[in-house]
PDB file of N, CA and C in Angstrom:
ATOM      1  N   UNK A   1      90.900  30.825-152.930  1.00  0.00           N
ATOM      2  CA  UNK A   1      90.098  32.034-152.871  1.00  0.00           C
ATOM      3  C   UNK A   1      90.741  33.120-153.715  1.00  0.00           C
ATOM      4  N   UNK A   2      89.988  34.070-154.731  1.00  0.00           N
ATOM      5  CA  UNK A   2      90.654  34.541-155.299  1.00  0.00           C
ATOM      6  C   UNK A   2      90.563  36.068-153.972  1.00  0.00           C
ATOM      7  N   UNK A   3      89.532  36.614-153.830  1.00  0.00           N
ATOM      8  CA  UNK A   3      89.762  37.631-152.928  1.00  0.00           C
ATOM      9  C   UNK A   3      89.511  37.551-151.378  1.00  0.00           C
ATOM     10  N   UNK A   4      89.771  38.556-150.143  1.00  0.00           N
ATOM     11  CA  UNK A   4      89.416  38.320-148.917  1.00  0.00           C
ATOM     12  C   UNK A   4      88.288  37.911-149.139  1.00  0.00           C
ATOM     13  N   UNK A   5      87.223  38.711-149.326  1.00  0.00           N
ATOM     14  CA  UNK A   5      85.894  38.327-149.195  1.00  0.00           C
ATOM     15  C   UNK A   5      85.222  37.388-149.835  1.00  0.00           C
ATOM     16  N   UNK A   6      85.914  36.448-150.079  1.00  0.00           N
ATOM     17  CA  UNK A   6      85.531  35.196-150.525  1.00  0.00           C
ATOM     18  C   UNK A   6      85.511  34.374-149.254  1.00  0.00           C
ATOM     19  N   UNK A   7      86.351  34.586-148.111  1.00  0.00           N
ATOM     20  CA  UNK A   7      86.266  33.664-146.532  1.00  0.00           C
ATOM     21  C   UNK A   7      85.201  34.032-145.827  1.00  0.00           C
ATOM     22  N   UNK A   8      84.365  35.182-146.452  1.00  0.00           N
ATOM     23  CA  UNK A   8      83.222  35.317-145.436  1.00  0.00           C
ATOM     24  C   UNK A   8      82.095  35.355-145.939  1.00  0.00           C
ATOM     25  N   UNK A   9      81.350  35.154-145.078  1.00  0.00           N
ATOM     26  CA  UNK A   9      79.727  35.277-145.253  1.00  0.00           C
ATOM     27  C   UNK A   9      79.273  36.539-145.674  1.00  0.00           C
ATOM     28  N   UNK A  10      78.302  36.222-146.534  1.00  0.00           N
ATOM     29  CA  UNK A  10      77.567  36.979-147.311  1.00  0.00           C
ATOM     30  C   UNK A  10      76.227  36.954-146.766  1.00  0.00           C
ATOM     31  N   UNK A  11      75.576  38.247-146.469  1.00  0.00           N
ATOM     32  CA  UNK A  11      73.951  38.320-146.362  1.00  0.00           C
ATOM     33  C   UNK A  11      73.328  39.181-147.104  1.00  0.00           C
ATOM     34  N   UNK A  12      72.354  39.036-147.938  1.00  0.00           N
ATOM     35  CA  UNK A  12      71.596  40.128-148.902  1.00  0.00           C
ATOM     36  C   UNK A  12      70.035  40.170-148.192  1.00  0.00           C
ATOM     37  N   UNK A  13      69.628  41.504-147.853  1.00  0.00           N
ATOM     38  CA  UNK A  13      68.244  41.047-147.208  1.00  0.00           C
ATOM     39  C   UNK A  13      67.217  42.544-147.646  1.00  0.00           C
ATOM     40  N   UNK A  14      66.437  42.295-148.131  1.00  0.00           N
ATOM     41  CA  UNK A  14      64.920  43.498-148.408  1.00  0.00           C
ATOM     42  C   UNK A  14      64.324  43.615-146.840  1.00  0.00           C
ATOM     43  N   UNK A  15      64.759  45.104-146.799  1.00  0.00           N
ATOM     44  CA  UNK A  15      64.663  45.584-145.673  1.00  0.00           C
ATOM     45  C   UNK A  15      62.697  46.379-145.910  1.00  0.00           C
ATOM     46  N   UNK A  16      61.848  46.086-145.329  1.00  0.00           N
ATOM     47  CA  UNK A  16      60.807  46.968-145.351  1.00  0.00           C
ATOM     48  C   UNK A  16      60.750  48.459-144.676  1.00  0.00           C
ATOM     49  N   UNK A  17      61.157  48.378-143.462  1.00  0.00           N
ATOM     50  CA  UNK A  17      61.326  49.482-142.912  1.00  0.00           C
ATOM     51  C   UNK A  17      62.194  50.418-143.535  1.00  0.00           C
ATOM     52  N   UNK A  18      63.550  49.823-144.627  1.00  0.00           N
ATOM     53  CA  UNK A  18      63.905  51.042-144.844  1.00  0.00           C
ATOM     54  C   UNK A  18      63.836  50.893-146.542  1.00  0.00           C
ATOM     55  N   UNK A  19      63.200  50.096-146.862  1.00  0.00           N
ATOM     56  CA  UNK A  19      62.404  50.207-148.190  1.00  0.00           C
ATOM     57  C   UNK A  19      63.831  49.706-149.305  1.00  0.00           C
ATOM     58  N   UNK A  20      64.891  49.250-149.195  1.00  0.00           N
ATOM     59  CA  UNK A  20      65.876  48.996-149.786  1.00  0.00           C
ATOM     60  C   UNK A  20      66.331  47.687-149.556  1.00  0.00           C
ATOM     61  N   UNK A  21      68.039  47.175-149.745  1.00  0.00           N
ATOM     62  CA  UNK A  21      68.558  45.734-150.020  1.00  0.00           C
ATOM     63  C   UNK A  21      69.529  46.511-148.661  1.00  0.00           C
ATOM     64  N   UNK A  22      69.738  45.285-147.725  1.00  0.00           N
ATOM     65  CA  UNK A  22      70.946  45.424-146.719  1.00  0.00           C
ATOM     66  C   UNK A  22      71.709  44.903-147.039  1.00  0.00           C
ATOM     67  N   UNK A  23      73.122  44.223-146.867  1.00  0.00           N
ATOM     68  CA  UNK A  23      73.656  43.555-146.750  1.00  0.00           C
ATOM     69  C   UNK A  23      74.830  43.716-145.465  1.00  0.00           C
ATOM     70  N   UNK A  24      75.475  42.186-145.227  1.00  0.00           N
ATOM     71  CA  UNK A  24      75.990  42.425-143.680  1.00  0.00           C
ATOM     72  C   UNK A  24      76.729  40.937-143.612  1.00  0.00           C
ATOM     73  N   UNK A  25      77.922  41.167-143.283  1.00  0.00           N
ATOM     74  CA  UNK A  25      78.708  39.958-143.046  1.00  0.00           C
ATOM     75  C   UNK A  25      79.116  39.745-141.529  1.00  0.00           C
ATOM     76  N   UNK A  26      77.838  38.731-140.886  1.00  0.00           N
ATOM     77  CA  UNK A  26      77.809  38.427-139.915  1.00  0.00           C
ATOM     78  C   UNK A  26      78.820  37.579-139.260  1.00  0.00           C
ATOM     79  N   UNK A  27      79.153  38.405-138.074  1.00  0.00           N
ATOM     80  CA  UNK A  27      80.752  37.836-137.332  1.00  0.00           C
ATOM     81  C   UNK A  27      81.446  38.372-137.947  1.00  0.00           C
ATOM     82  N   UNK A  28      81.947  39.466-138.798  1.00  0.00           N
ATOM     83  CA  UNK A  28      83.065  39.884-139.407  1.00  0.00           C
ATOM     84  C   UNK A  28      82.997  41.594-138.803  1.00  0.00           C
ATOM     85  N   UNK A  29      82.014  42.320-139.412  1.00  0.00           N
ATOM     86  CA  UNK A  29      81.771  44.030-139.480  1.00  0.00           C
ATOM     87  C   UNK A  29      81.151  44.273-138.533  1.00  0.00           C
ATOM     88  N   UNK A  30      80.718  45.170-138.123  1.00  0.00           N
ATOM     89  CA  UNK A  30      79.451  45.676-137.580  1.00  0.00           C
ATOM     90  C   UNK A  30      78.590  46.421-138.492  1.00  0.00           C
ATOM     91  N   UNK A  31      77.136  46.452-138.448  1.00  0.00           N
ATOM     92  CA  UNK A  31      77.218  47.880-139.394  1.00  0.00           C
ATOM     93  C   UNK A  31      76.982  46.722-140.810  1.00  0.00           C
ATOM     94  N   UNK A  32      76.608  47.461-142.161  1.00  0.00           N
ATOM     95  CA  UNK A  32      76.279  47.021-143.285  1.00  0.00           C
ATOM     96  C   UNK A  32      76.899  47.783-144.668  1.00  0.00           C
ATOM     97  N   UNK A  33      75.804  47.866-145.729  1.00  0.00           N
ATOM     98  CA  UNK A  33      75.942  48.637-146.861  1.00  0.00           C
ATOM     99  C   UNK A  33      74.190  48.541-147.419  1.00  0.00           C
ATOM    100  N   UNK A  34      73.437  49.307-148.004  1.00  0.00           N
ATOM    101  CA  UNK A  34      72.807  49.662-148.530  1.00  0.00           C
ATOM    102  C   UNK A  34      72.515  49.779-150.007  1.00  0.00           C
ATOM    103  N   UNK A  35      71.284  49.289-150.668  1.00  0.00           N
ATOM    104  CA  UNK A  35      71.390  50.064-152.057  1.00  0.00           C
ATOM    105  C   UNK A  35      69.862  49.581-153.067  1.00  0.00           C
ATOM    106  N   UNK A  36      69.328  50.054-153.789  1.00  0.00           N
ATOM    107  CA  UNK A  36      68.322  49.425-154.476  1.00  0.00           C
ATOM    108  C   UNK A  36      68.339  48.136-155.461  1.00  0.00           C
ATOM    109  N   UNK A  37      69.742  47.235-155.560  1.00  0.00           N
ATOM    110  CA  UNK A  37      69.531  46.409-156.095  1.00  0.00           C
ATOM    111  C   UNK A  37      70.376  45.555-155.724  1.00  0.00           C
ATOM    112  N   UNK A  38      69.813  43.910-155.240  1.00  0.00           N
ATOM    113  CA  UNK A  38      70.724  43.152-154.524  1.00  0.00           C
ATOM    114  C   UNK A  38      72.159  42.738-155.342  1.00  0.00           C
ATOM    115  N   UNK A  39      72.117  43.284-156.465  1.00  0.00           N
ATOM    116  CA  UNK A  39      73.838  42.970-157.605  1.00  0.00           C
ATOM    117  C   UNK A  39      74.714  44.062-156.657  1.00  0.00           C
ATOM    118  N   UNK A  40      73.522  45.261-156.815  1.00  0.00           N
ATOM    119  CA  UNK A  40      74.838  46.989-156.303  1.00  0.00           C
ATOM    120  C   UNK A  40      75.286  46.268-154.868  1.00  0.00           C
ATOM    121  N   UNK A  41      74.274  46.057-153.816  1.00  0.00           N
ATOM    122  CA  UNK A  41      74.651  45.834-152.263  1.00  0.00           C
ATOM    123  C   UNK A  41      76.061  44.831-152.106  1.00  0.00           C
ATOM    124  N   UNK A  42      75.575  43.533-153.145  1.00  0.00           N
ATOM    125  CA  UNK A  42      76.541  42.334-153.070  1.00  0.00           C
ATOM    126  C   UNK A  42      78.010  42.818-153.430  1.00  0.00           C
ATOM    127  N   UNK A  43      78.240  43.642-154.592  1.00  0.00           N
ATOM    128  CA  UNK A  43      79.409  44.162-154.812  1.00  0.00           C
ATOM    129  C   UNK A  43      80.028  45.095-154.121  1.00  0.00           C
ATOM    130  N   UNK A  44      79.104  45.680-153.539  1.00  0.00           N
ATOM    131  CA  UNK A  44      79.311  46.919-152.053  1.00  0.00           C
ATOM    132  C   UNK A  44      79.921  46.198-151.250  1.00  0.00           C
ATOM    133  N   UNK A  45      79.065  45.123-150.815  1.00  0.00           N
ATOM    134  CA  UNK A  45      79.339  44.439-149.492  1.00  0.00           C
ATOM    135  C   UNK A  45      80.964  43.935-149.561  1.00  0.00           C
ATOM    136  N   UNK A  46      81.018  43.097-150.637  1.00  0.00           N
ATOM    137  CA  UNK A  46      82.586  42.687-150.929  1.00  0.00           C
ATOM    138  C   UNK A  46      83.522  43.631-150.916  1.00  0.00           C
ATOM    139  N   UNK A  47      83.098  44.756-151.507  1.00  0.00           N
ATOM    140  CA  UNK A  47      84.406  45.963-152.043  1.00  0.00           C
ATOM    141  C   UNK A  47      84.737  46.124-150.073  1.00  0.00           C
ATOM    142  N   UNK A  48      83.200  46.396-149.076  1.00  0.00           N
ATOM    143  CA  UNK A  48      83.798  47.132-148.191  1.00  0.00           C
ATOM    144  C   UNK A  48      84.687  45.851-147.484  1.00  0.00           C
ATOM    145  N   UNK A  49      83.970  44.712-147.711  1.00  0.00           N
ATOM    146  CA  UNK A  49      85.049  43.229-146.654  1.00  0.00           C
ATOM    147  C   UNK A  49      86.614  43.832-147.302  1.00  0.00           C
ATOM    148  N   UNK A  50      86.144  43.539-148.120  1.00  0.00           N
ATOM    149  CA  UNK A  50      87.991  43.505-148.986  1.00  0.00           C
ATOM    150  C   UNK A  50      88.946  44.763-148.269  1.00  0.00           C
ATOM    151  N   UNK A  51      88.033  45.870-148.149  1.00  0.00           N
ATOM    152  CA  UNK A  51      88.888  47.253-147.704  1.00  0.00           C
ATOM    153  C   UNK A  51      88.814  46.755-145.931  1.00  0.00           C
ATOM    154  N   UNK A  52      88.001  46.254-145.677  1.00  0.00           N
ATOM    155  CA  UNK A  52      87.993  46.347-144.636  1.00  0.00           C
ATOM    156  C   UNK A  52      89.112  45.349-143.288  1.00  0.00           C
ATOM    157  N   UNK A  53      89.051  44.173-144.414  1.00  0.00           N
ATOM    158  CA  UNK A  53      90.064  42.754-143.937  1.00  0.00           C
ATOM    159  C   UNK A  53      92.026  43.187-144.382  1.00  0.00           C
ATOM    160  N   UNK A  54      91.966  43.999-145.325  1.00  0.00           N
ATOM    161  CA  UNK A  54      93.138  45.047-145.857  1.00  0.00           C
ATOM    162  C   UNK A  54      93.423  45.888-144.833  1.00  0.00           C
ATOM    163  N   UNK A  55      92.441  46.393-144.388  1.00  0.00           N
ATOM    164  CA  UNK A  55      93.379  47.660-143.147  1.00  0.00           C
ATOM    165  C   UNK A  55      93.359  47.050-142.061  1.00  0.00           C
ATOM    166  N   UNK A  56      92.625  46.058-141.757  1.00  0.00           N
ATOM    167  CA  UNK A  56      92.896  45.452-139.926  1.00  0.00           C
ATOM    168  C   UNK A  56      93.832  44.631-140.605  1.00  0.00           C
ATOM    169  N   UNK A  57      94.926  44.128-141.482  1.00  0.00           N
ATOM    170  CA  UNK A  57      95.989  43.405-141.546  1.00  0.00           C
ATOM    171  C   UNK A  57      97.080  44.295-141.705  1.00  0.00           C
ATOM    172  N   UNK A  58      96.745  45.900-142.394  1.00  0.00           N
ATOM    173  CA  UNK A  58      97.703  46.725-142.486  1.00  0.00           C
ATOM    174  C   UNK A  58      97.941  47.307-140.909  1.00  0.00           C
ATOM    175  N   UNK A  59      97.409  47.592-139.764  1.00  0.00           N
ATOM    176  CA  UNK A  59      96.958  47.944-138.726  1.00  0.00           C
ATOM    177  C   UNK A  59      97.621  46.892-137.612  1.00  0.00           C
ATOM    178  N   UNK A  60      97.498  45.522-138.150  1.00  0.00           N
ATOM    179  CA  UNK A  60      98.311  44.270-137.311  1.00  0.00           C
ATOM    180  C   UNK A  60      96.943  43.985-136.668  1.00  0.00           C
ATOM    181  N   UNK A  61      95.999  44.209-136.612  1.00  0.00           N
ATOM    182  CA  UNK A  61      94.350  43.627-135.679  1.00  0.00           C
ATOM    183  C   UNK A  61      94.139  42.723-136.562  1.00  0.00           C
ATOM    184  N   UNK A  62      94.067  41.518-135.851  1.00  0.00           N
ATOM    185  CA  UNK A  62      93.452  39.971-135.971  1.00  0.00           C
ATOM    186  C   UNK A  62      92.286  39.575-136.882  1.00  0.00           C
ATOM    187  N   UNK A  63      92.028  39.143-137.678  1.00  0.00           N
ATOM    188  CA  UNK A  63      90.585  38.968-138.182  1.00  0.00           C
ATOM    189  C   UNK A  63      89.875  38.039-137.917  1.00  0.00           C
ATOM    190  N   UNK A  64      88.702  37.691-137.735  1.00  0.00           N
ATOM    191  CA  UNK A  64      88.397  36.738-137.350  1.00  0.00           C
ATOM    192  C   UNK A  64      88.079  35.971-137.975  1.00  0.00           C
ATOM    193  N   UNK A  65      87.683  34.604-137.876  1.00  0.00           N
ATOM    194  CA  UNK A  65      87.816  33.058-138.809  1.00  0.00           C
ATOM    195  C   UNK A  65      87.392  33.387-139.918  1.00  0.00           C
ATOM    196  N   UNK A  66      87.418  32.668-140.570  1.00  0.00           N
ATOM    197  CA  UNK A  66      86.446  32.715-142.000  1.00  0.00           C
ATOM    198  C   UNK A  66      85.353  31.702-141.703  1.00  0.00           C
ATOM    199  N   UNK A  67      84.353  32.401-141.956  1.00  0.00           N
ATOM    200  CA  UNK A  67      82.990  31.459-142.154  1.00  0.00           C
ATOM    201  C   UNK A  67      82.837  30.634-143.520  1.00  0.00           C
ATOM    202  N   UNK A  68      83.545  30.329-144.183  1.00  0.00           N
ATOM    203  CA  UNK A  68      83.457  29.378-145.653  1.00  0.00           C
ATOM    204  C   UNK A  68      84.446  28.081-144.866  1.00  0.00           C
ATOM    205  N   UNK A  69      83.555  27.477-145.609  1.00  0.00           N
ATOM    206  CA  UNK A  69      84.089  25.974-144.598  1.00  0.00           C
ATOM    207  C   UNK A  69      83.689  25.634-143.377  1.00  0.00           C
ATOM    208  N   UNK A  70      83.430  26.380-142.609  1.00  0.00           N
ATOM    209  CA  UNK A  70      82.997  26.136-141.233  1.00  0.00           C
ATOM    210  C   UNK A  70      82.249  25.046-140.882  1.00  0.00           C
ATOM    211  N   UNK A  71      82.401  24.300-140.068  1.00  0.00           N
ATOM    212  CA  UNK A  71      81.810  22.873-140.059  1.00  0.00           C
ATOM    213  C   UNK A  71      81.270  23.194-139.083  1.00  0.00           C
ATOM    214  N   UNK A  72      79.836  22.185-138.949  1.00  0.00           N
ATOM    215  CA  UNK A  72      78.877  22.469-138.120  1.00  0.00           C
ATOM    216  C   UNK A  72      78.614  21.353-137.378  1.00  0.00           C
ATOM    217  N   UNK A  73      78.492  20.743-135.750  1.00  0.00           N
ATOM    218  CA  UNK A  73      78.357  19.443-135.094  1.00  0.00           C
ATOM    219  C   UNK A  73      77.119  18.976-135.716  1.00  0.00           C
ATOM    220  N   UNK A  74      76.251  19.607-135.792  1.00  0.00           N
ATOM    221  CA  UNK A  74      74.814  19.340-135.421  1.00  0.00           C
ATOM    222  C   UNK A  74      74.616  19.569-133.707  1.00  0.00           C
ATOM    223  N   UNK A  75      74.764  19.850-133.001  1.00  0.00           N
ATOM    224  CA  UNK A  75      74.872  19.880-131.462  1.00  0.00           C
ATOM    225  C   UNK A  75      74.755  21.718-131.034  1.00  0.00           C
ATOM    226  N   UNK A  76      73.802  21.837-130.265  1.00  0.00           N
ATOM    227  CA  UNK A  76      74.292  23.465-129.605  1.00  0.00           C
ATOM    228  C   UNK A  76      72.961  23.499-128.041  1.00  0.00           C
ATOM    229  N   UNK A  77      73.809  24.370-127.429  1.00  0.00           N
ATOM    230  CA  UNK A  77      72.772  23.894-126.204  1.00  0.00           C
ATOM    231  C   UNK A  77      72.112  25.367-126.445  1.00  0.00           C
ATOM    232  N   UNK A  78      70.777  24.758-126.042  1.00  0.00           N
ATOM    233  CA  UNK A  78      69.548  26.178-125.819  1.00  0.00           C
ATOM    234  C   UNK A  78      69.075  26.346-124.324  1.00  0.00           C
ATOM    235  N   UNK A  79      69.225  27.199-123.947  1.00  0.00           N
ATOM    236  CA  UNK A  79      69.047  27.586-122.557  1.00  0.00           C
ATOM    237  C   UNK A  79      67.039  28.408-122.754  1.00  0.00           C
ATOM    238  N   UNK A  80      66.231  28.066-121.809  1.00  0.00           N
ATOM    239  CA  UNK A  80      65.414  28.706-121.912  1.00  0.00           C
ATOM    240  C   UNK A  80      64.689  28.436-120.417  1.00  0.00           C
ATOM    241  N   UNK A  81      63.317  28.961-120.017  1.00  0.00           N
ATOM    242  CA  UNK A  81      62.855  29.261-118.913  1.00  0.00           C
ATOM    243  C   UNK A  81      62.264  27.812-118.377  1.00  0.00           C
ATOM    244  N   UNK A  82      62.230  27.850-117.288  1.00  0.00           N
ATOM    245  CA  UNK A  82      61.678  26.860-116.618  1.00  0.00           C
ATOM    246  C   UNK A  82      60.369  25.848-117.188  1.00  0.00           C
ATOM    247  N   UNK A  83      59.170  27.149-117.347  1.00  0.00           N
ATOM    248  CA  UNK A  83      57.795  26.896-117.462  1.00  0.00           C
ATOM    249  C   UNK A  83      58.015  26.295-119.230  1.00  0.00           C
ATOM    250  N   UNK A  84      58.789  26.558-120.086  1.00  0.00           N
ATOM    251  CA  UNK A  84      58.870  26.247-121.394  1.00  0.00           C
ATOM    252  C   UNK A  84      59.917  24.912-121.423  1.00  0.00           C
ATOM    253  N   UNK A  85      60.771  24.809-120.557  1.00  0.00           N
ATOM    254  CA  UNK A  85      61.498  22.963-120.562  1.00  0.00           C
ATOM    255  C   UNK A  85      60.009  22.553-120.097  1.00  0.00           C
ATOM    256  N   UNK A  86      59.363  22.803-119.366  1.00  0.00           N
ATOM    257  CA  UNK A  86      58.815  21.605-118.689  1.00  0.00           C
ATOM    258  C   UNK A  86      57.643  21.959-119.992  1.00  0.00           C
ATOM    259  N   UNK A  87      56.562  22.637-119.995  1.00  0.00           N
ATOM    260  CA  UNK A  87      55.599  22.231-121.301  1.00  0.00           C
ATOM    261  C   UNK A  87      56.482  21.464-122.605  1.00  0.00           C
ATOM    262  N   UNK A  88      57.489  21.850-122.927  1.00  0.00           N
ATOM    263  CA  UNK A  88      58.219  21.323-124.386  1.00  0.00           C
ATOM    264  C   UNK A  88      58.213  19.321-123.533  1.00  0.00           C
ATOM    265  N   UNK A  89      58.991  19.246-122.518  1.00  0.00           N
ATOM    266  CA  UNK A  89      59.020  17.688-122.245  1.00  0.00           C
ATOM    267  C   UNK A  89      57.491  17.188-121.673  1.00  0.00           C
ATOM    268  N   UNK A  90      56.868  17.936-121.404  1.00  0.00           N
ATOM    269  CA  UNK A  90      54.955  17.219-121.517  1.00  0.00           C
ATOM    270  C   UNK A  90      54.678  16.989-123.096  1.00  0.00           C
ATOM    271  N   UNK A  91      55.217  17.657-124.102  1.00  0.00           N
ATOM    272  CA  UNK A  91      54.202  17.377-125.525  1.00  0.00           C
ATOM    273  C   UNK A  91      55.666  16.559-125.768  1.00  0.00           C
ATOM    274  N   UNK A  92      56.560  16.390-125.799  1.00  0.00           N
ATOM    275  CA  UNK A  92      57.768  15.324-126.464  1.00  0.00           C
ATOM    276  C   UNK A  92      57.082  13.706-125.856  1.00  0.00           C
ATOM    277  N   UNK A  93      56.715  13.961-124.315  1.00  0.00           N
ATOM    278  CA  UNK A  93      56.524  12.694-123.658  1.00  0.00           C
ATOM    279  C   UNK A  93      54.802  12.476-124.304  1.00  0.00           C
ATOM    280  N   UNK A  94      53.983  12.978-124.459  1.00  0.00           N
ATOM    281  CA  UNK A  94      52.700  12.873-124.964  1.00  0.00           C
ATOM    282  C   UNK A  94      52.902  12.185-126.482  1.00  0.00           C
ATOM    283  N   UNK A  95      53.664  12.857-127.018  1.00  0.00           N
ATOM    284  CA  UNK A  95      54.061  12.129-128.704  1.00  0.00           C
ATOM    285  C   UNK A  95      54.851  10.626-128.179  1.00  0.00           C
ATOM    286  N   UNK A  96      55.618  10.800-127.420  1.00  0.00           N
ATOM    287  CA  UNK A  96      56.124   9.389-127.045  1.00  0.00           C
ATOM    288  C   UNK A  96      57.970   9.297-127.742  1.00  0.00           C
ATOM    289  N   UNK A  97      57.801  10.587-127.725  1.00  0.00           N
ATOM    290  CA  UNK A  97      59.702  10.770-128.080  1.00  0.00           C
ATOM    291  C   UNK A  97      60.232  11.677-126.615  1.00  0.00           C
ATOM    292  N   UNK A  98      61.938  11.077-127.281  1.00  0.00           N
ATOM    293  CA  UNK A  98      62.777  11.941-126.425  1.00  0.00           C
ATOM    294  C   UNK A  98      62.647  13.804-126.468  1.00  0.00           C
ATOM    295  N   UNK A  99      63.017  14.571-125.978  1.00  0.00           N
ATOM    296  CA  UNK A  99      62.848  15.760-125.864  1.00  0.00           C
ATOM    297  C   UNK A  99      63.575  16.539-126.803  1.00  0.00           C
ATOM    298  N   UNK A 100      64.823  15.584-127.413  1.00  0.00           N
ATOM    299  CA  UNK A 100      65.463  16.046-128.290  1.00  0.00           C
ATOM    300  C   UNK A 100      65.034  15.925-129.289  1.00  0.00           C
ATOM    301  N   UNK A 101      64.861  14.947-129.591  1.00  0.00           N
ATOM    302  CA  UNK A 101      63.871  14.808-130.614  1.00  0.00           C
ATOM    303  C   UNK A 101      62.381  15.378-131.598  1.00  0.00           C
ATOM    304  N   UNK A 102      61.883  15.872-130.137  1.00  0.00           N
ATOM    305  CA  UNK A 102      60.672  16.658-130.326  1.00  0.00           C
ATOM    306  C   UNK A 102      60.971  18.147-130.492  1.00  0.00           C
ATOM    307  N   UNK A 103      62.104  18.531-129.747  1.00  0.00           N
ATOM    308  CA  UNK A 103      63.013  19.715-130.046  1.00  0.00           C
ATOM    309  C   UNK A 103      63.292  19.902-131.405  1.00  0.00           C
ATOM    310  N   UNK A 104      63.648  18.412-132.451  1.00  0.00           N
ATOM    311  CA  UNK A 104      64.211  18.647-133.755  1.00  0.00           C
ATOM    312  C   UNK A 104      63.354  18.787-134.503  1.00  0.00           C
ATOM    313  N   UNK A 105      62.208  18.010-133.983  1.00  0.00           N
ATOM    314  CA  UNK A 105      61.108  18.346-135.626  1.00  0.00           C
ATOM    315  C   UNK A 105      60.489  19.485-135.488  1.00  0.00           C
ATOM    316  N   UNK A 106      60.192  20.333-134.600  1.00  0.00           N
ATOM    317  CA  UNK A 106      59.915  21.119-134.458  1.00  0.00           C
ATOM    318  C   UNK A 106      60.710  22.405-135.017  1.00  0.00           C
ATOM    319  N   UNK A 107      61.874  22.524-134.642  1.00  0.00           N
ATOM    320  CA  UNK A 107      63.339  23.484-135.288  1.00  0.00           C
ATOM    321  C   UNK A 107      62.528  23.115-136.730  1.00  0.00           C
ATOM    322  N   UNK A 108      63.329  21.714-137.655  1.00  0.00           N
ATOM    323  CA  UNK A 108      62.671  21.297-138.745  1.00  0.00           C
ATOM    324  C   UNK A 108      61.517  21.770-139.693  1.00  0.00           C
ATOM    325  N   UNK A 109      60.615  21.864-139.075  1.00  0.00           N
ATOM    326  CA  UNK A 109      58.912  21.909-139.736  1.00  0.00           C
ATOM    327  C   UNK A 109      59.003  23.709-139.692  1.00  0.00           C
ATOM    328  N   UNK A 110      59.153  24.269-138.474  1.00  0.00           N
ATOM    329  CA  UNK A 110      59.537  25.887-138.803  1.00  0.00           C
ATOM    330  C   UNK A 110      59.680  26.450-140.122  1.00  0.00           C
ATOM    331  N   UNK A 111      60.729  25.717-140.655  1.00  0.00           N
ATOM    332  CA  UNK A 111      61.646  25.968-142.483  1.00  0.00           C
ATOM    333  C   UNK A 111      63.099  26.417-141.733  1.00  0.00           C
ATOM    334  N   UNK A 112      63.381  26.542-141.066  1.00  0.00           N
ATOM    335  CA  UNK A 112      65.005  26.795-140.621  1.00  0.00           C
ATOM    336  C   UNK A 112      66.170  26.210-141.508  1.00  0.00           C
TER     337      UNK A 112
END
C-alpha cells in the first residue's frame, strides 16, 4: 500500500437531496466529504482518511481493520419477523427448494 487510505473502503455516491457527490468510508469515519465532482470528493475523501488514520495513531487510538482484503464466508444470519419466515418458507416450499435457497435467488435477482 502506498498510503493509509489505500486499507479502506471507498464510497462515491450522487446525493439528490443535497444535489452533490458524498463520499464516506464505511466502518472507518463517521460523517463524510462533499463536492461537485466525483475526482474532487475521491481525493477529499483520501486526503481526510490519511489525516484522519495519522492522528488516531499520533493520539495512540486503535484503528480499525482495513476493509481491502477482507474475506467474505458467503454465510450471515438475517433475523426478521415471524409473519415474513413463515410466508418466505410457503413460496421456497411452493417452488420446491430449501429456504435458503429461495432466500438466495431472490438476494440475487434484486442486483445486490
Amino acid at each position: 500500500m502506498k498510503k493509509r487510505s489505500d486499507a479502506y473502503l471507498k464510497v462515491i455516491e450522487w446525493s439528490e437531496e443535497d444535489q452533490c457527490y458524498i463520499g464516506t468510508s464505511p466502518g472507518l469515519m463517521l460523517g463524510g466529504v462533499h463536492g461537485t465532482t466525483e475526482e474532487k470528493v475521491y481525493e477529499k475523501l483520501c486526503r481526510v482518511i490519511d489525516e484522519w488514520t495519522e492522528q488516531s495513531e499520533s493520539d495512540h487510538l486503535p484503528l480499525p481493520p482495513a476493509t481491502i482484503d477482507k474475506k467474505y464466508s458467503g454465510k450471515f444470519v438475517l433475523r426478521v419477523g415471524e409473519d415474513v419466515h413463515k410466508a418466505l418458507s410457503i413460496r421456497a416450499m411452493q417452488k420446491g427448494e430449501s429456504l435458503n435457497s429461495y432466500c438466495r435467488q431472490v438476494l440475487e435477482k434484486s442486483g445486490v
